[in-house]
PDB file of N, CA and C in Angstrom:
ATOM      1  N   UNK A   1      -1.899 -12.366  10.981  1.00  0.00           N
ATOM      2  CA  UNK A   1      -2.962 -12.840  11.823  1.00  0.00           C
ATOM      3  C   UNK A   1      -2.673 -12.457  13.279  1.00  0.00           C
ATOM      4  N   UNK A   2      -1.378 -12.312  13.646  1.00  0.00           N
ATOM      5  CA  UNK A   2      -1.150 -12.144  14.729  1.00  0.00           C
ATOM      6  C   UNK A   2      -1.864 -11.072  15.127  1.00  0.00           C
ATOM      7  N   UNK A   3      -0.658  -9.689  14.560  1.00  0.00           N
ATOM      8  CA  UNK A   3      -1.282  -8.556  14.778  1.00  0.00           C
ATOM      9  C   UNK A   3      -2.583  -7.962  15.217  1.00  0.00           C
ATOM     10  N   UNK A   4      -3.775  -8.676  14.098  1.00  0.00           N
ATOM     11  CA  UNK A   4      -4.960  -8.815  13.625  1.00  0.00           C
ATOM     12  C   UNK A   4      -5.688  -9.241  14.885  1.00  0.00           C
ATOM     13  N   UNK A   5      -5.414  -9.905  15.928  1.00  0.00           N
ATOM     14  CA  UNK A   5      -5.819 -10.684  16.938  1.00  0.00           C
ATOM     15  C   UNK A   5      -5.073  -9.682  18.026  1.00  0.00           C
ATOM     16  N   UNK A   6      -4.333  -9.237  18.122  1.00  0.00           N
ATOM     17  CA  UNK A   6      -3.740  -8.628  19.073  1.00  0.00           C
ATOM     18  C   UNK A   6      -4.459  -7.092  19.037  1.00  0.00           C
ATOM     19  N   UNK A   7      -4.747  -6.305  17.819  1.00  0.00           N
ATOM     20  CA  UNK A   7      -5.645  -5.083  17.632  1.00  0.00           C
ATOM     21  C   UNK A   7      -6.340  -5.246  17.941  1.00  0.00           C
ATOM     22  N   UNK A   8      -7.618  -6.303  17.827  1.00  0.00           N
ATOM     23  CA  UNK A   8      -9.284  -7.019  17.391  1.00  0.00           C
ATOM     24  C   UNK A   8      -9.198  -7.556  18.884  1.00  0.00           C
ATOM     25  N   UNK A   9      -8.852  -7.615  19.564  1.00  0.00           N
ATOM     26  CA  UNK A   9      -8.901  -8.511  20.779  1.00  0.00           C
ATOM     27  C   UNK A   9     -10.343  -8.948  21.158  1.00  0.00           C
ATOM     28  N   UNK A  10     -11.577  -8.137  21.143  1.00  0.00           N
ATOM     29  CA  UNK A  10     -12.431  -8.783  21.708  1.00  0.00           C
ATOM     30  C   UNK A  10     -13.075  -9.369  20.235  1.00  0.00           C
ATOM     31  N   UNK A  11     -13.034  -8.916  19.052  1.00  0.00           N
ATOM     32  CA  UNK A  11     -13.154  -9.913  18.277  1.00  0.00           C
ATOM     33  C   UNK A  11     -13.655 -11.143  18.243  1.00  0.00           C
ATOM     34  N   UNK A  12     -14.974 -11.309  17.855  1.00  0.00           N
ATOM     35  CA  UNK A  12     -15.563 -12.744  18.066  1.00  0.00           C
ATOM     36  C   UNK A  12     -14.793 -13.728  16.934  1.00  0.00           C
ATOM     37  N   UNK A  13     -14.141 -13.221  15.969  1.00  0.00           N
ATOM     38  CA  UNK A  13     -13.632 -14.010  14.618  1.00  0.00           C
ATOM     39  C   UNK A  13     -13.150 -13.414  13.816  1.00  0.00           C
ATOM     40  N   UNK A  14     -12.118 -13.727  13.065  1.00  0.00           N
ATOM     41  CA  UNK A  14     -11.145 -13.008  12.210  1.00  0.00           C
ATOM     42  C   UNK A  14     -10.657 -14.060  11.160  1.00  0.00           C
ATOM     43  N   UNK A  15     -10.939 -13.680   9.969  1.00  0.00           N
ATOM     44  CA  UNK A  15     -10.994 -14.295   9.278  1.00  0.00           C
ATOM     45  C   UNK A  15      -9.994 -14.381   7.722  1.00  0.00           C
ATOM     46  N   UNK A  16      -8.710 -14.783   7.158  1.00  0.00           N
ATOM     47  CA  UNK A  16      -8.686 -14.102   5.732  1.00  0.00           C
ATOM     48  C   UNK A  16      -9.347 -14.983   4.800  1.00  0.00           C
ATOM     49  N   UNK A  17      -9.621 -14.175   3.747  1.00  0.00           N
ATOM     50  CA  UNK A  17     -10.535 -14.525   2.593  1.00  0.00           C
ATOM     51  C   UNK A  17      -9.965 -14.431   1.448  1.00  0.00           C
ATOM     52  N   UNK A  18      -9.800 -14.993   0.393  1.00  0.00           N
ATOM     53  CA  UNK A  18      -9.074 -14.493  -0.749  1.00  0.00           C
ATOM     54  C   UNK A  18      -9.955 -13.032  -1.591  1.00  0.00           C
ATOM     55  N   UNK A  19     -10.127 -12.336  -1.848  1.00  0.00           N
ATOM     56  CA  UNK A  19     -11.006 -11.492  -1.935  1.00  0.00           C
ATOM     57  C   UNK A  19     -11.006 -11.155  -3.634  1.00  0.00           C
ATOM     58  N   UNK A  20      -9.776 -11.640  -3.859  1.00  0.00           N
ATOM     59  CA  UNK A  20      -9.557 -12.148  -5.870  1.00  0.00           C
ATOM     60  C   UNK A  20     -10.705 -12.600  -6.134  1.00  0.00           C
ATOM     61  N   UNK A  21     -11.211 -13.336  -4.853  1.00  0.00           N
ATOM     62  CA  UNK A  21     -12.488 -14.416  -6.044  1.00  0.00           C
ATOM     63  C   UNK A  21     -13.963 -14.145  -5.866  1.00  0.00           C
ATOM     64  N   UNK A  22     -14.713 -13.117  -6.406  1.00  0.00           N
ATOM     65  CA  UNK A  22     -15.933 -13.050  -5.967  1.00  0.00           C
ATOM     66  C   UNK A  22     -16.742 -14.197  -5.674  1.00  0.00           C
ATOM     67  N   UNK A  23     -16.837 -15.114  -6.007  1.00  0.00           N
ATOM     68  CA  UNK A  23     -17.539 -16.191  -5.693  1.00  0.00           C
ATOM     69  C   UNK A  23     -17.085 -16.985  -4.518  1.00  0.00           C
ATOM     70  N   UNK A  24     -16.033 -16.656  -3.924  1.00  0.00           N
ATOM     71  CA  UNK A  24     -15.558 -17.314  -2.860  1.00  0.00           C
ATOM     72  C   UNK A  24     -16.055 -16.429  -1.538  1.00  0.00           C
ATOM     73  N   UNK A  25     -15.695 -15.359  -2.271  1.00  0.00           N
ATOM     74  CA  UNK A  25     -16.402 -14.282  -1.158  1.00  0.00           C
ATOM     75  C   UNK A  25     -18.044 -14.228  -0.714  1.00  0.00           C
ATOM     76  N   UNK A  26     -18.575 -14.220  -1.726  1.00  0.00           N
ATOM     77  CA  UNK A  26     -20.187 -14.385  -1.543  1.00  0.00           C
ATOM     78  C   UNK A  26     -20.414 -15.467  -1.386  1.00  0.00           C
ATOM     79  N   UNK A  27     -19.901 -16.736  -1.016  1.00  0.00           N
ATOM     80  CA  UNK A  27     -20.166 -17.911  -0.456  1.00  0.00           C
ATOM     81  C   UNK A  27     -19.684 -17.674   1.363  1.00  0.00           C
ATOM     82  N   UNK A  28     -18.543 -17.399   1.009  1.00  0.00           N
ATOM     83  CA  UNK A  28     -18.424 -17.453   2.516  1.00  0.00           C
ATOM     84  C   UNK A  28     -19.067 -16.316   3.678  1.00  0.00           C
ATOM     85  N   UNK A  29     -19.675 -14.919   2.826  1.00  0.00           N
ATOM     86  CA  UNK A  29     -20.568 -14.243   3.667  1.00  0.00           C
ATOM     87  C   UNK A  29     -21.868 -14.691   3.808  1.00  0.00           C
ATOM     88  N   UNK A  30     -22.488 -15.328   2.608  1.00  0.00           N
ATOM     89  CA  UNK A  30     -23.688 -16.534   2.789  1.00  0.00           C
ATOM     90  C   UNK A  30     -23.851 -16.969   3.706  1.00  0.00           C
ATOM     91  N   UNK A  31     -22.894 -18.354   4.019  1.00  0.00           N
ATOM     92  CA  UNK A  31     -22.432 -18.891   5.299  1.00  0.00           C
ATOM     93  C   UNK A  31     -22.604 -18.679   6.389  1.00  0.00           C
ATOM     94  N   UNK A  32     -22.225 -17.607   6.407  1.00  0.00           N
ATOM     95  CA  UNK A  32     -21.242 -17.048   7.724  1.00  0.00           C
ATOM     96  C   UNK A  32     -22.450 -15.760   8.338  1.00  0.00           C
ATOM     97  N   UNK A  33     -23.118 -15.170   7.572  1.00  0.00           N
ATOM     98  CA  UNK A  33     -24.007 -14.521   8.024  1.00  0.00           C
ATOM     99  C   UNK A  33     -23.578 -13.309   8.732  1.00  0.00           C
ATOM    100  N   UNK A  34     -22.830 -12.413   8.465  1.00  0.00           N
ATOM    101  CA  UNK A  34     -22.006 -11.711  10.043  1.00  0.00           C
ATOM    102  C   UNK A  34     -23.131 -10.470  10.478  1.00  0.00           C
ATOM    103  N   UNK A  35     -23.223  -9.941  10.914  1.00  0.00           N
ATOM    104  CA  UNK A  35     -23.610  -8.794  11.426  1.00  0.00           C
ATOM    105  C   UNK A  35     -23.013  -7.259  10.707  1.00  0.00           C
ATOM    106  N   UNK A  36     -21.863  -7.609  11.046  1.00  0.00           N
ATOM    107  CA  UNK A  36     -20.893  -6.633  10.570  1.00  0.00           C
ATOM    108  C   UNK A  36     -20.006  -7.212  10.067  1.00  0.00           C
ATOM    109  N   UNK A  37     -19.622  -6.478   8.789  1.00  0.00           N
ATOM    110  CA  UNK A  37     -18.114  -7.403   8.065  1.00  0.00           C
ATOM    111  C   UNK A  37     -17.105  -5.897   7.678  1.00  0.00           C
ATOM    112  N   UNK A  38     -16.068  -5.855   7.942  1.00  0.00           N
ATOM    113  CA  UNK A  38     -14.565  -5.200   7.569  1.00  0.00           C
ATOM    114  C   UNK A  38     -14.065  -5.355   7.011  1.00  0.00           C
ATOM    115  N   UNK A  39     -13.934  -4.376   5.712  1.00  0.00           N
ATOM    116  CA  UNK A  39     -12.890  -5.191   4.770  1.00  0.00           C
ATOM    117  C   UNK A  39     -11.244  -4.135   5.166  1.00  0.00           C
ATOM    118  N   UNK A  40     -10.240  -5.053   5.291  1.00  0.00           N
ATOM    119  CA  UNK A  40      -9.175  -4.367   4.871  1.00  0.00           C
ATOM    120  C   UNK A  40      -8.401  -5.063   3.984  1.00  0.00           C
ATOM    121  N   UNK A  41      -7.518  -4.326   3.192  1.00  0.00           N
ATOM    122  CA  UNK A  41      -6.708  -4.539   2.120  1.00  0.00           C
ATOM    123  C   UNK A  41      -5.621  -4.012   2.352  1.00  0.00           C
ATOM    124  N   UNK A  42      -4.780  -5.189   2.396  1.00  0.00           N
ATOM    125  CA  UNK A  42      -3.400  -4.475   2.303  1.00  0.00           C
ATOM    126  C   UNK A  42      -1.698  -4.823   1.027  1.00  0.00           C
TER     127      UNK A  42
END
């Protein structure tokens, strides 16, 4: 997270997600509504 915040700096929100769980995922982009979403995997 650090890192993540230190790259992203102007970053309105940064977020991790478990991304194992489709249903967790499509709830929380529901939600959350973003504009733009990034996925990275590491």
């Amino acid at each position: 997270m650090r890192v993540a915040k230190e790259k992203l700096a102007d970053a309105d929100h940064i977020f991790f997600v478990p991304l194992d769980f489709k249903h967790i995922v499509r709830k929380f982009l529901n939600a959350l509504e973003p504009s733009l979403f990034i996925l990275a995997e590491s």
